[in-house]
N, C-alpha and C. Protein backbone atom coordinates (compact mmCIF):
# COMPACT_ATOMS: atom_id res chain seq x y z
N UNK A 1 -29.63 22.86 20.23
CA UNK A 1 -30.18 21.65 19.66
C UNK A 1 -29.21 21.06 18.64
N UNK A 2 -29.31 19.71 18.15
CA UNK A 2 -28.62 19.53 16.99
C UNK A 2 -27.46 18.45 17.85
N UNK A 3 -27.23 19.05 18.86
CA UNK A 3 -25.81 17.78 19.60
C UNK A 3 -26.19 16.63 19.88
N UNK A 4 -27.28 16.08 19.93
CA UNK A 4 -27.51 14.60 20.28
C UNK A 4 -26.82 13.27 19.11
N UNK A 5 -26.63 14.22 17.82
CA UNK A 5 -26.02 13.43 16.79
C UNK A 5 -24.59 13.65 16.78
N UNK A 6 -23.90 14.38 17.18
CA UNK A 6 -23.14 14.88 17.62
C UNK A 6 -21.79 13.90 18.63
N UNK A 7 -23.38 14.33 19.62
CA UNK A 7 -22.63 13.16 20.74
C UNK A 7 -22.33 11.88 20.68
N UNK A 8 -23.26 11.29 19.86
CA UNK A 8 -23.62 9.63 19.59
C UNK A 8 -22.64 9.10 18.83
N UNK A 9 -21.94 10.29 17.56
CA UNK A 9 -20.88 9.62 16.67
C UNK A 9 -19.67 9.85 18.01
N UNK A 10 -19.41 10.97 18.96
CA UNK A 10 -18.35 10.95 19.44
C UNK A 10 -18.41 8.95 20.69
N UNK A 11 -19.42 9.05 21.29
CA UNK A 11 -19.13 8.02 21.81
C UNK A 11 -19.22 6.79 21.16
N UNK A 12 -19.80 6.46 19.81
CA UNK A 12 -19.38 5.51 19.03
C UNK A 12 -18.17 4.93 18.91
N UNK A 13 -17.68 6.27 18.13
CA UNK A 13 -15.82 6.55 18.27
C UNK A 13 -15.11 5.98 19.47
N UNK A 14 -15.44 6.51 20.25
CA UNK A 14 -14.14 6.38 21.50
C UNK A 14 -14.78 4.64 22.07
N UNK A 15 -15.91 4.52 21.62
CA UNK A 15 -16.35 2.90 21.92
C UNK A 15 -15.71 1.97 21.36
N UNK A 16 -15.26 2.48 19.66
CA UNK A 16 -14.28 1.79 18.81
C UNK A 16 -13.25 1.64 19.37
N UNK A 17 -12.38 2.80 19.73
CA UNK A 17 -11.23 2.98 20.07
C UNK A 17 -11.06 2.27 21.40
N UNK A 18 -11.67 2.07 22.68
CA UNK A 18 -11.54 1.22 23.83
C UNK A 18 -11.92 -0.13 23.35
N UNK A 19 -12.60 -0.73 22.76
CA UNK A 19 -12.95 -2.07 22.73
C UNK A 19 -12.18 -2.79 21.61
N UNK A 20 -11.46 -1.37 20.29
CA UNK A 20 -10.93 -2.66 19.06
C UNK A 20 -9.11 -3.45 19.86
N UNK A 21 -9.16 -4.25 19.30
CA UNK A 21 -7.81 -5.29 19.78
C UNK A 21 -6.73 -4.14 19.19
N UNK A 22 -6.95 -3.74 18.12
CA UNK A 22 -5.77 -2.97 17.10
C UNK A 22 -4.47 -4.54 17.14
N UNK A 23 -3.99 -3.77 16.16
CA UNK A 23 -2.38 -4.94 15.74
C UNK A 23 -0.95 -4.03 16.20
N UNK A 24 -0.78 -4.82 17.47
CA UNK A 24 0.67 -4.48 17.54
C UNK A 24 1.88 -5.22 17.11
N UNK A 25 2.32 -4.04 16.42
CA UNK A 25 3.62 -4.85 15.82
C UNK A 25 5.12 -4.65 16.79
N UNK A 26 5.71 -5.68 17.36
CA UNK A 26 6.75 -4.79 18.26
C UNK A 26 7.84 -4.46 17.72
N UNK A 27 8.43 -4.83 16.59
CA UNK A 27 9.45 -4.31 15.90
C UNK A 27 9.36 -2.61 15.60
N UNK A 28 8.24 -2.15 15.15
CA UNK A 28 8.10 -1.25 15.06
C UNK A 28 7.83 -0.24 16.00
N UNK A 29 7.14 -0.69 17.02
CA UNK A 29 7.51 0.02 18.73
C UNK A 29 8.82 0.39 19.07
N UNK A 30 9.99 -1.16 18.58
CA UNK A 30 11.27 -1.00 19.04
C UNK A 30 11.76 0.39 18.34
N UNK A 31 11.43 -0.01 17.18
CA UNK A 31 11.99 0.98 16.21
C UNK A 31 12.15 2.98 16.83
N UNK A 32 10.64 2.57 16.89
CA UNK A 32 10.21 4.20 16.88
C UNK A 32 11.16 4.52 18.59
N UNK A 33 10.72 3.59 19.76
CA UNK A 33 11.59 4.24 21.15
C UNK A 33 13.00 4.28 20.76
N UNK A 34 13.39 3.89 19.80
CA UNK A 34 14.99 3.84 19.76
C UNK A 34 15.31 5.28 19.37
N UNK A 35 14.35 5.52 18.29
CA UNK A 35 14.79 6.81 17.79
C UNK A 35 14.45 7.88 18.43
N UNK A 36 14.00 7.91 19.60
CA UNK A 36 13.82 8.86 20.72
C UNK A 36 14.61 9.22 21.44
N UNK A 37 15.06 9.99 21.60
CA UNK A 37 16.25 10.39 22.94
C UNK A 37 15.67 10.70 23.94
N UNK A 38 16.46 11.14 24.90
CA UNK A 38 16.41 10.50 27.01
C UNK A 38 15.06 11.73 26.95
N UNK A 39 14.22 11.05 28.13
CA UNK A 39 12.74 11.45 28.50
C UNK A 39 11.77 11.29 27.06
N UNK A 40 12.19 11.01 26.39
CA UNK A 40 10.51 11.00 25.54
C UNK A 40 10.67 11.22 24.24
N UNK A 41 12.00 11.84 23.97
CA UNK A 41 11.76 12.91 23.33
C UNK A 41 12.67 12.71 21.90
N UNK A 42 12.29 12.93 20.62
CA UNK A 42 12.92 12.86 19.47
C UNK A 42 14.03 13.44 19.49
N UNK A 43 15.25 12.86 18.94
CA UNK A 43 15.71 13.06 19.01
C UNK A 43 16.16 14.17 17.97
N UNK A 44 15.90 14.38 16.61
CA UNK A 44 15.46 15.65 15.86
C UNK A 44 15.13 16.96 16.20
N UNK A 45 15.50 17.93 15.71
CA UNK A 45 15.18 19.21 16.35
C UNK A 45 14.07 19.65 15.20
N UNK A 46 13.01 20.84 15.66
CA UNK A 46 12.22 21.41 14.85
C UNK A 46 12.51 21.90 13.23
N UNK A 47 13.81 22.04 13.37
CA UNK A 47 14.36 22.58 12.27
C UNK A 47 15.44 21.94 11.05
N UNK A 48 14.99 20.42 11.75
CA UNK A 48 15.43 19.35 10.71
C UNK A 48 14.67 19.73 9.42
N UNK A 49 13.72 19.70 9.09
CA UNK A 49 12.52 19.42 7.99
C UNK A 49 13.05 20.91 7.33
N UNK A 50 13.32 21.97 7.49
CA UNK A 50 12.90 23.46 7.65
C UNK A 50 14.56 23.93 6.48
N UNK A 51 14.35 23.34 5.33
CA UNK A 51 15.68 23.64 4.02
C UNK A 51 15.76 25.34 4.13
N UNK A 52 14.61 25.95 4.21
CA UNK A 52 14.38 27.48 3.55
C UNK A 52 15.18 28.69 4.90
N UNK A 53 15.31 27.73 6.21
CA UNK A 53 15.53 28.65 6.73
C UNK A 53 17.22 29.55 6.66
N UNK A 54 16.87 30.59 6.83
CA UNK A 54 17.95 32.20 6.66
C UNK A 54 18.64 32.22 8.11
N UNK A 55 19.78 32.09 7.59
CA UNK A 55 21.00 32.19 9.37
C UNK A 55 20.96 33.54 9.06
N UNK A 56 20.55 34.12 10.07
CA UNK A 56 21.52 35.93 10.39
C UNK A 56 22.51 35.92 10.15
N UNK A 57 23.70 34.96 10.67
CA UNK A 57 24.77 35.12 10.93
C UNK A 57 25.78 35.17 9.96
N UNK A 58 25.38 35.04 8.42
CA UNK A 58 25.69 34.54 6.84
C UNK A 58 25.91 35.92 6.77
N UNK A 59 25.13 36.57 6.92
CA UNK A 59 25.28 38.30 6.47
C UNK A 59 26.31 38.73 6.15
């Protein structure tokens, strides 16, 4: 019991999300595919962000 409120906010939601116009900006579309490299994919590796990490190889 209890999911009928549940359910009602989820399809509210996704009612928002299919029917609002939203604002596209295309400069900023351009922006972001540019900085993607070939198939999809950022061009950044996981271990951009990551200052703390320890090379073995320093030893």
């Amino acid at each position: 019991m209890g999911r009928g409120r549940a359910k009602a906010k989820q399809t509210k939601v996704a009612r928002e999300l299919k029917y609002s116009t939203g604002s596209l900006d295309p400069d900023a579309l351009k922006r972001e595919l540019a900085s993607q490299g070939p198939g999809g994919l950022s061009t950044r590796s996981a271990h951009d962000d990551d200052e703390t990490e320890i090379d073995d190889d320093e030893e």
